[in-house]
Protein backbone atom coordinates (compact mmCIF):
# COMPACT_ATOMS: atom_id res chain seq x y z
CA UNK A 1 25.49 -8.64 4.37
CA UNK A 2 21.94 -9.07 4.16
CA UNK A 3 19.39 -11.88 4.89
CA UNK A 4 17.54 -13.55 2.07
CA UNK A 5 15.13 -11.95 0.71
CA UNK A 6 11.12 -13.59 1.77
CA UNK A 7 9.45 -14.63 -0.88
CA UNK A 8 6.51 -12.57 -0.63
CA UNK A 9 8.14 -9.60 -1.52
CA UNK A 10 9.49 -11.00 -4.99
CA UNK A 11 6.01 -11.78 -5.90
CA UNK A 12 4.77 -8.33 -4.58
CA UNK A 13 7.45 -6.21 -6.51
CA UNK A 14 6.34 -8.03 -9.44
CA UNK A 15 2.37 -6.74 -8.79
CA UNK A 16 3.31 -3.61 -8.25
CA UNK A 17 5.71 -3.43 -11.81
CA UNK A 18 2.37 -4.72 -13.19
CA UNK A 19 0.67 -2.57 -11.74
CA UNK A 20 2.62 0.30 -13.05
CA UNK A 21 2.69 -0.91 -16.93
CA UNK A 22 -1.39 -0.97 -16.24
CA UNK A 23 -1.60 2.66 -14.99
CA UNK A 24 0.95 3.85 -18.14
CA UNK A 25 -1.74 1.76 -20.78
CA UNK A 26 -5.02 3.36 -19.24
CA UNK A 27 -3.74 6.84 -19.33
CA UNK A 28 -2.39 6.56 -22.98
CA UNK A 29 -5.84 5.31 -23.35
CA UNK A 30 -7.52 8.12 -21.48
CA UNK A 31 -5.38 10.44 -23.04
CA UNK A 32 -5.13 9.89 -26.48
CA UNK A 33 -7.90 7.22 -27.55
CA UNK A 34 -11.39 9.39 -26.43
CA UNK A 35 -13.10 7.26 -24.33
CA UNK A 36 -16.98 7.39 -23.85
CA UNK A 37 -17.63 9.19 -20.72
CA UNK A 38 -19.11 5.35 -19.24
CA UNK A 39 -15.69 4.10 -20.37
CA UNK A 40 -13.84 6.96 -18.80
CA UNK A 41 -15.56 5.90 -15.36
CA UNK A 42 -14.59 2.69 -15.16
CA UNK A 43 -11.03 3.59 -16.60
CA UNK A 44 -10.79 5.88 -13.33
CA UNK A 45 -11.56 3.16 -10.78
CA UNK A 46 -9.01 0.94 -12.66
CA UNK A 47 -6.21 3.32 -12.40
CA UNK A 48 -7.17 4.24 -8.41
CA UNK A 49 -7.24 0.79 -7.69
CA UNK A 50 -3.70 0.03 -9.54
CA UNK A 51 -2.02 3.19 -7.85
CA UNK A 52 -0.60 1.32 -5.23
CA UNK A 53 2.47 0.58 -7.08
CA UNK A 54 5.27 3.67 -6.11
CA UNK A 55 4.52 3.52 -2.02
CA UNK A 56 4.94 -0.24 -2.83
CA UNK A 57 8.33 0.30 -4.38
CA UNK A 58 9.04 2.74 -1.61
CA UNK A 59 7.64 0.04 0.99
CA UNK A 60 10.08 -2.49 -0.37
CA UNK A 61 13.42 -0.31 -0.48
CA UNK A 62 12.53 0.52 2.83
CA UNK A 63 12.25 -3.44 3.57
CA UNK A 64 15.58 -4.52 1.87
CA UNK A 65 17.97 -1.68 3.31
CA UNK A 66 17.33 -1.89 7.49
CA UNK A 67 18.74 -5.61 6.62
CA UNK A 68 21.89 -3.96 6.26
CA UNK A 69 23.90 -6.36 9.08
CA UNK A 70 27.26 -5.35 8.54
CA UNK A 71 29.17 -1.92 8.47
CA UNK A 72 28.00 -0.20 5.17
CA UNK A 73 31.17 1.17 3.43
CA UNK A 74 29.49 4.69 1.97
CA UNK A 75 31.57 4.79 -1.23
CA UNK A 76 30.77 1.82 -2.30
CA UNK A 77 27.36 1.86 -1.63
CA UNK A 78 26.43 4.87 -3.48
CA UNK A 79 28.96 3.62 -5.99
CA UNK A 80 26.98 0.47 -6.41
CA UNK A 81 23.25 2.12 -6.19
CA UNK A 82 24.77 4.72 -8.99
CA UNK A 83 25.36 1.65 -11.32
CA UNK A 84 22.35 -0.25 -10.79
CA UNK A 85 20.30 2.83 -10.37
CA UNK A 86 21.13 6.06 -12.14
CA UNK A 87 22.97 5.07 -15.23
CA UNK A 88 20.04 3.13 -16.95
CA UNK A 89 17.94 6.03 -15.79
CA UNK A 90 20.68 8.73 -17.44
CA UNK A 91 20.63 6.58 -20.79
CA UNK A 92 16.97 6.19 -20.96
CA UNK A 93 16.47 9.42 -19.98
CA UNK A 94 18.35 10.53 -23.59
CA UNK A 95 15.76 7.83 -24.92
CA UNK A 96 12.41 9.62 -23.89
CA UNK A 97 14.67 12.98 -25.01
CA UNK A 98 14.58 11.95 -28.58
CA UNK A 99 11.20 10.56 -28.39
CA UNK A 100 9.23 13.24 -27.19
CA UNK A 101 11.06 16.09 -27.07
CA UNK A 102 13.31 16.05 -30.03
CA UNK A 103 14.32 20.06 -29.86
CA UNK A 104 15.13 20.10 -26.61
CA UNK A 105 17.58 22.92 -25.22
CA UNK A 106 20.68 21.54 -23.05
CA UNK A 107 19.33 23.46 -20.08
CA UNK A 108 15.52 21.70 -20.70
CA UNK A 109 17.18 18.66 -20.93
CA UNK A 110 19.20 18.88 -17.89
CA UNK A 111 16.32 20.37 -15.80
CA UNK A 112 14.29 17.06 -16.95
CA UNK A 113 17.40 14.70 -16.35
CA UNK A 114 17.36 16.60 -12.52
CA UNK A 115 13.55 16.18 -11.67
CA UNK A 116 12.85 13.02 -13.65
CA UNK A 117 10.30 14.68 -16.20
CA UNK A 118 11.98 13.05 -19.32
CA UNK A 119 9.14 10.12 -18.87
CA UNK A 120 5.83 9.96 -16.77
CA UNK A 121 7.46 7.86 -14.60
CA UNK A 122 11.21 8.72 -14.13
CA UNK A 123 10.39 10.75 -11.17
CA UNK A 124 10.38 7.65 -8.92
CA UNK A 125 14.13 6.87 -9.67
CA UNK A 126 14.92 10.83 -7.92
CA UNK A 127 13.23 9.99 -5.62
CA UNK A 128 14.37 6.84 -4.51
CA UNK A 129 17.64 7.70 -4.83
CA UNK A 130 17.36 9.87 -2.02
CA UNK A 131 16.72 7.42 0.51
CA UNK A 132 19.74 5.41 -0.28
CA UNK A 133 22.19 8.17 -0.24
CA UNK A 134 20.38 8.62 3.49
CA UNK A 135 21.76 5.31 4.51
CA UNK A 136 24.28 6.01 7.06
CA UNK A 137 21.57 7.66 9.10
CA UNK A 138 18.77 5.24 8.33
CA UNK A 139 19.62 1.82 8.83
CA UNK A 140 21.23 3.44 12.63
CA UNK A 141 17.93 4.64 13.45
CA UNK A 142 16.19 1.65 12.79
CA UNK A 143 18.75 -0.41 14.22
CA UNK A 144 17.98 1.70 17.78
CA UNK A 145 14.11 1.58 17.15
CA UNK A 146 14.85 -2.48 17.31
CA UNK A 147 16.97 -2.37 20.37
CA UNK A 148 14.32 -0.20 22.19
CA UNK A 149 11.55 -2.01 21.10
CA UNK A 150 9.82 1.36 19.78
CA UNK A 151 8.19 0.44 16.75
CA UNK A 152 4.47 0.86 18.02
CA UNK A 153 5.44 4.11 18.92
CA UNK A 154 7.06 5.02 15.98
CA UNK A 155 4.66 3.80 13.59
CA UNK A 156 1.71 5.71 15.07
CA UNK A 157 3.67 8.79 15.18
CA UNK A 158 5.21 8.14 12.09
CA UNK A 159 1.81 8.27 10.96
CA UNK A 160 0.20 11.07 12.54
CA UNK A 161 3.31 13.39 11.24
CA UNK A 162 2.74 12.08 7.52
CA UNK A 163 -0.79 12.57 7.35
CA UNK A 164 -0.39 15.98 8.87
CA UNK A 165 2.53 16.70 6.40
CA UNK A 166 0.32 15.70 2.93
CA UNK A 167 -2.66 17.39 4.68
CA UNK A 168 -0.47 20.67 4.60
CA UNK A 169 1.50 19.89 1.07
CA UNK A 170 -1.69 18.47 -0.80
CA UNK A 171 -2.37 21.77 -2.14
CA UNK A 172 1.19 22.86 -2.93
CA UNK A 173 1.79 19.52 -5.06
CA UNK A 174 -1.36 20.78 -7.59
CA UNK A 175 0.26 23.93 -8.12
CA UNK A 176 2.67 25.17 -10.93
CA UNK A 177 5.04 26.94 -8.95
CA UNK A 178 8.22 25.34 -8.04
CA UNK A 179 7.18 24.52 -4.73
CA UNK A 180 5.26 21.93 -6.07
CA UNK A 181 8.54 19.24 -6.40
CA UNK A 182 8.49 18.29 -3.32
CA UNK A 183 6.45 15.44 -4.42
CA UNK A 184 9.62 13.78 -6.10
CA UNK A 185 11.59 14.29 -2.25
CA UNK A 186 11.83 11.63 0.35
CA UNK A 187 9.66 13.65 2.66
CA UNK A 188 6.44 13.10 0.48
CA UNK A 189 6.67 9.08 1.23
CA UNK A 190 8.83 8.54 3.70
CA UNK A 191 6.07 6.81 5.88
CA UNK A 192 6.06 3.74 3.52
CA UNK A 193 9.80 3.49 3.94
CA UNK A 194 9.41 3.30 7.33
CA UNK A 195 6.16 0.54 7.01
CA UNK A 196 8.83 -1.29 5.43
CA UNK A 197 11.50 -0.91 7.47
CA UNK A 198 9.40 -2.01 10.88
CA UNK A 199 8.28 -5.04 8.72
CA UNK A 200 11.48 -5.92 8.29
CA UNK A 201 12.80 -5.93 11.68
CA UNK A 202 9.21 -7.71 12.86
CA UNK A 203 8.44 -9.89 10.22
CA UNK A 204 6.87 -13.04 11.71
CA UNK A 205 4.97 -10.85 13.85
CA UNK A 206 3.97 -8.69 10.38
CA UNK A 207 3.03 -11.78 8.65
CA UNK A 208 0.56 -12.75 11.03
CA UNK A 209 -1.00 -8.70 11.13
CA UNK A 210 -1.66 -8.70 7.74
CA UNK A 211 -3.43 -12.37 7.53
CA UNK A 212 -5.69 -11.56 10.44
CA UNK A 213 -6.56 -8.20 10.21
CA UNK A 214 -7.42 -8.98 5.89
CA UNK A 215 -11.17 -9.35 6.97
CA UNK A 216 -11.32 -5.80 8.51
CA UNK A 217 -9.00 -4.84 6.15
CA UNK A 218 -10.78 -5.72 3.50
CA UNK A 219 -13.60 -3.32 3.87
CA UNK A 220 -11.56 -1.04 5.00
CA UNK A 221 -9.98 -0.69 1.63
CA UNK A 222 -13.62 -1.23 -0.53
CA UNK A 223 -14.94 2.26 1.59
CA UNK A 224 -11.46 3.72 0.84
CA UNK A 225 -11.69 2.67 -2.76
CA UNK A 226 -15.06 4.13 -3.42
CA UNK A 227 -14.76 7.41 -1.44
CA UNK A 228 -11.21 8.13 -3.51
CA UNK A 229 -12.94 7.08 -6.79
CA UNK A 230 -16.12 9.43 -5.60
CA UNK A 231 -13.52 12.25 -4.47
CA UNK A 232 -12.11 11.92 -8.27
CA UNK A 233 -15.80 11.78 -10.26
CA UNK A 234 -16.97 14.68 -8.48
CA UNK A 235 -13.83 16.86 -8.01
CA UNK A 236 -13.70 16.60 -12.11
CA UNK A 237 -17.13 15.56 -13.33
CA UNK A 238 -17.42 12.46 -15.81
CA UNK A 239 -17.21 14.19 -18.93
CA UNK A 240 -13.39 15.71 -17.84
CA UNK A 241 -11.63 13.35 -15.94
CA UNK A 242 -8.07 13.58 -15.85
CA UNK A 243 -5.42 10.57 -14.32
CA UNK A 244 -2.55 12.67 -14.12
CA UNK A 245 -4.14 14.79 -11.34
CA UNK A 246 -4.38 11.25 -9.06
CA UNK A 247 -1.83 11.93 -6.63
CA UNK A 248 -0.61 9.82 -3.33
CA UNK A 249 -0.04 13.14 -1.74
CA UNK A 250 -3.32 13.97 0.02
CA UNK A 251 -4.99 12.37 3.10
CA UNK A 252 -7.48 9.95 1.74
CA UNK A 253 -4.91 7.94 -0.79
CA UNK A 254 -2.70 7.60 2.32
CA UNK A 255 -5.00 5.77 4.16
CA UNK A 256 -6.17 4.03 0.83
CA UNK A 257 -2.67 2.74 -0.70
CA UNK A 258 -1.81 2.06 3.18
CA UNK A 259 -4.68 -0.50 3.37
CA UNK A 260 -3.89 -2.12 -0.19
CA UNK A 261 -0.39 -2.45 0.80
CA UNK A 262 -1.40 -4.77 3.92
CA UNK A 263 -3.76 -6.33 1.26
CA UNK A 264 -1.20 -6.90 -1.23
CA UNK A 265 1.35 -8.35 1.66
CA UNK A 266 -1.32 -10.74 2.69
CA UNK A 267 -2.43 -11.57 -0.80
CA UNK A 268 1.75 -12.40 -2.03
CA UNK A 269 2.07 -14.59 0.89
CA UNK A 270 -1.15 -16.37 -0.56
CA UNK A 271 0.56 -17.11 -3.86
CA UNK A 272 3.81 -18.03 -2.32
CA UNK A 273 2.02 -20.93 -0.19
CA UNK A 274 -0.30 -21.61 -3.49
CA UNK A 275 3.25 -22.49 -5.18
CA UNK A 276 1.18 -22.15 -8.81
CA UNK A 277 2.35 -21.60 -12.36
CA UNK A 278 0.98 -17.51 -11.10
CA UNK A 279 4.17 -17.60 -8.68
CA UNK A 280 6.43 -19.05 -10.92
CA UNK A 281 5.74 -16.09 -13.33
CA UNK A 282 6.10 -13.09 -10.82
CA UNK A 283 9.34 -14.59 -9.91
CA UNK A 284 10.58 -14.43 -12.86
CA UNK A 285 9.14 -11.01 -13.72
CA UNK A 286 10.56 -9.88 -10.40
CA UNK A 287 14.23 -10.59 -12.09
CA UNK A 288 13.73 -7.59 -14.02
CA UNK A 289 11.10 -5.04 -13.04
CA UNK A 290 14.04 -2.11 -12.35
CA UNK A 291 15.21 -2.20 -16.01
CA UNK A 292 11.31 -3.19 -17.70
CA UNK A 293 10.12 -0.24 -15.53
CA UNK A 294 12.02 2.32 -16.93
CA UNK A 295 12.00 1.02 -20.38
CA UNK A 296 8.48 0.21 -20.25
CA UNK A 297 7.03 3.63 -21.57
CA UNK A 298 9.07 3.45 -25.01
CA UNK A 299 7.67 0.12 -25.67
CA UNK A 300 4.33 1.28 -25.11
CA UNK A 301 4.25 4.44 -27.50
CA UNK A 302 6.19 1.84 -30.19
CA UNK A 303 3.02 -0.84 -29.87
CA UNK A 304 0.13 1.85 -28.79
CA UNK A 305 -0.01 2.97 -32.69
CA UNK A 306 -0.83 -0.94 -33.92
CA UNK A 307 -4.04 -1.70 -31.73
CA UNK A 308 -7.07 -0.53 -33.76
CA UNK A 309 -9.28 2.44 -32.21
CA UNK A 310 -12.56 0.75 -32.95
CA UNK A 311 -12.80 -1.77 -30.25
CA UNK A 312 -14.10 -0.67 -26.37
CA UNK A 313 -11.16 1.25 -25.37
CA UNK A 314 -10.61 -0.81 -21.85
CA UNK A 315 -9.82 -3.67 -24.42
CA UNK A 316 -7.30 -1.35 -25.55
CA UNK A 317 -5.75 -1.01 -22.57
CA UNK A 318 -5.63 -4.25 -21.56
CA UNK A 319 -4.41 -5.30 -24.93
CA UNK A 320 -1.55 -2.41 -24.73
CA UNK A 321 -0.68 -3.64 -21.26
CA UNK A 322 -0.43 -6.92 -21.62
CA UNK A 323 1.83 -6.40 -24.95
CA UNK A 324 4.00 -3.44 -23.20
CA UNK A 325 4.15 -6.24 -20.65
CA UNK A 326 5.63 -9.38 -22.41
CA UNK A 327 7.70 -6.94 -24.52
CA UNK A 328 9.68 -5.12 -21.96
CA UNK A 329 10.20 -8.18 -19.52
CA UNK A 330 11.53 -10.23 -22.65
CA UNK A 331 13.83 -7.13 -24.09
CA UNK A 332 15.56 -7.07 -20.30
CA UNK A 333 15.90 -10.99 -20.82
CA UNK A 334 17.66 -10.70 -23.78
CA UNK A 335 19.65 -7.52 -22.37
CA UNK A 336 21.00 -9.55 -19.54
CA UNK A 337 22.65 -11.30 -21.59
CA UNK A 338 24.88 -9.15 -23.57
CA UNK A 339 27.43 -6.66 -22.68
CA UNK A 340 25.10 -3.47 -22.64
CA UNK A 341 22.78 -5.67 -19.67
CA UNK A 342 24.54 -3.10 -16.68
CA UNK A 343 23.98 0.07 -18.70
CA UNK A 344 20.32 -0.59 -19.93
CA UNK A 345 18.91 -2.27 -16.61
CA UNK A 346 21.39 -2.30 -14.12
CA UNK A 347 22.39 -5.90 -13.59
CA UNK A 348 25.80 -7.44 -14.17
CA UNK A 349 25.87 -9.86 -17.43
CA UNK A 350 24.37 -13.35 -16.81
CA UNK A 351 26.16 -15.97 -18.64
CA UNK A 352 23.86 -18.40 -19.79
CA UNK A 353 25.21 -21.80 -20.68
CA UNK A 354 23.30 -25.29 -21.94
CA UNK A 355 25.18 -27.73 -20.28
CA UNK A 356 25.76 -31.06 -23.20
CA UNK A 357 24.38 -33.49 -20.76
CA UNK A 358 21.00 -31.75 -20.07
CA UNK A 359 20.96 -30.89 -24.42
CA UNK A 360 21.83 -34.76 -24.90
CA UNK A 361 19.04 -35.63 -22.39
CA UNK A 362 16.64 -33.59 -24.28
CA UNK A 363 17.19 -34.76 -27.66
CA UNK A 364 16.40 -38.43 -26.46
CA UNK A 365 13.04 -37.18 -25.35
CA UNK A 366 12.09 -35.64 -28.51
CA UNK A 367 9.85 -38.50 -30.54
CA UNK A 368 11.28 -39.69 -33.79
């Protein structure tokens, strides 16, 4: 059994979906558009400041499965997580196959099906897999942490071990050897799980962290934000900037995402309270961000072609977001409703009936 889920995090797994679909539309941009090296710049900045969005996901797993109260029957666990996990990945997986790699050898394509590398961002889905087959050791450990009252302790060492670890793996993950997959393990983010999993167990006393540290916080994050954008400019130079080599995995984007994460907390409980049109729409985006995230990338390379190459190419982007966007949420709507909704996103069919009395109220209120 688990307890209800805080509203908060609805609204921030709907950011951080968003925040993904942004990051996919500025490097199809980047990549394939030619931006003006001005362009490029700000482009850059855009996508650091949106890369919050897998230690997020990570952050949240790590949230939802220490609430585990009762005795977790393995089987069906992993049985369940393999249904609303890995089959839409397997059958969108054979998607991305045929649409960029239409030759593909049996061994390629199993190698890619293994390590996520049929789509930009399939990788996540290996990698979170890993933590919930982990379970049985997980939610026990956390479960002691709360009895023992350790979670100070085992967030600064927590800490001190991950930044150490991505200090001594940052250069491995750059590399083309095969070493370099360990950023698609567990190990590479397993402090966010934990961050999670602590604000789980201490969540009134989280809340209040977040909301009174935001002024520190807050520029905190703005230093972070330009020394990681200042780390990419002159790492690259202006004229050959490249997104894909952003990574998480080295020292300074831990200690950036880790700030926007507490921003992000404190800014979701903001909209909750606000109770606007805003929160209506991330809850309902929240309803399908699994199944929109993986399908996302097909949508985009179907629309990408239509949006002219004239106009400033951060209008592109924004235009190709915001399409890939309203697209891939309203495909999963329409999914959920049919018989192929558990193999194409993972949830169980929703029946959706009108009942007569609400249709017969709503034909007296249309004017004549």
């Amino acid at each position: 059994m688990k307890k209800s889920t805080p509203a908060e995090l609805t609204v921030m797994k709907s950011l951080a979906f968003l925040a993904v679909v942004f990051q996919s539309a500025l490097l199809y941009v980047m990549n394939y558009r030619s931006p003006h090296p001005e362009e490029a710049i700000m482009i850059g900045m855009l996508f650091h400041f949106v890369k919050f969005s897998a230690p997020v996901f990570v952050f949240l797993v790590g949230f939802h499965m220490v609430q585990q109260k009762e005795a977790i029957h393995y089987r069906r666990y992993v049985s369940h997580k393999w249904v609303e996990l890995m089959i839409p990945y397997i059958i969108w997986s054979f998607v991305y196959f045929i649409l960029f790699s239409s030759h593909l050898h049996v061994l390629d394509a199993m190698k890619q099906l293994l390590l996520g590398e049929a789509a930009p961002h399939l990788w996540y889905v290996v990698m979170i897999i890993q933590f919930h087959l982990l379970i049985l050791i997980i939610v026990p450990f956390f479960r002691w942490l709360d009895q023992k009252k350790y979670w100070k302790s085992f967030i600064i060492v927590s800490a001190i071990i991950y930044i150490g670890f991505i200090t001594f793996i940052s250069p491995i993950v750059q590399s083309t050897s095969y070493i370099h997959y360990i950023d698609r393990t567990f190990l590479a983010y397993f402090f966010y799980f934990g961050l999670g999993g602590m604000a789980a167990y201490t969540l009134p006393t989280w809340r209040k962290f977040v909301i009174r540290v935001i002024p520190l916080n807050t520029f905190l994050f703005l230093s972070l934000f330009i020394f990681v954008s200042y780390e990419l400019f002159t790492s690259q130079g202006i004229f050959s900037i490249d997104l894909t080599t952003i990574t998480y995995l080295k020292p300074s984007m831990v200690l950036y995402v880790t700030s926007e994460i507490f921003l992000l907390y404190a800014l979701s409980i903001t909209i909750v309270q606000t109770k606007s049109r805003l929160y209506t729409a991330l809850r309902f985006i929240s309803r399908y961000t699994y199944g929109a995230y993986i399908a996302h990338m097909f949508f985009l390379y179907v629309f990408a072609p239509i949006i002219p190459t004239t106009m400033y190419s951060m209008l592109q982007a924004v235009i190709l977001f915001t399409i890939t966007t309203i697209v891939s949420i309203g495909v999963c709507y329409i999914i959920h409703a049919t018989p192929l909704s558990l193999l194409f996103i993972g949830q169980a069919r929703e029946h959706r009936t009108i009942s007569i009395l609400s249709l017969s109220k709503s034909k007296k209120s249309v004017p004549s």
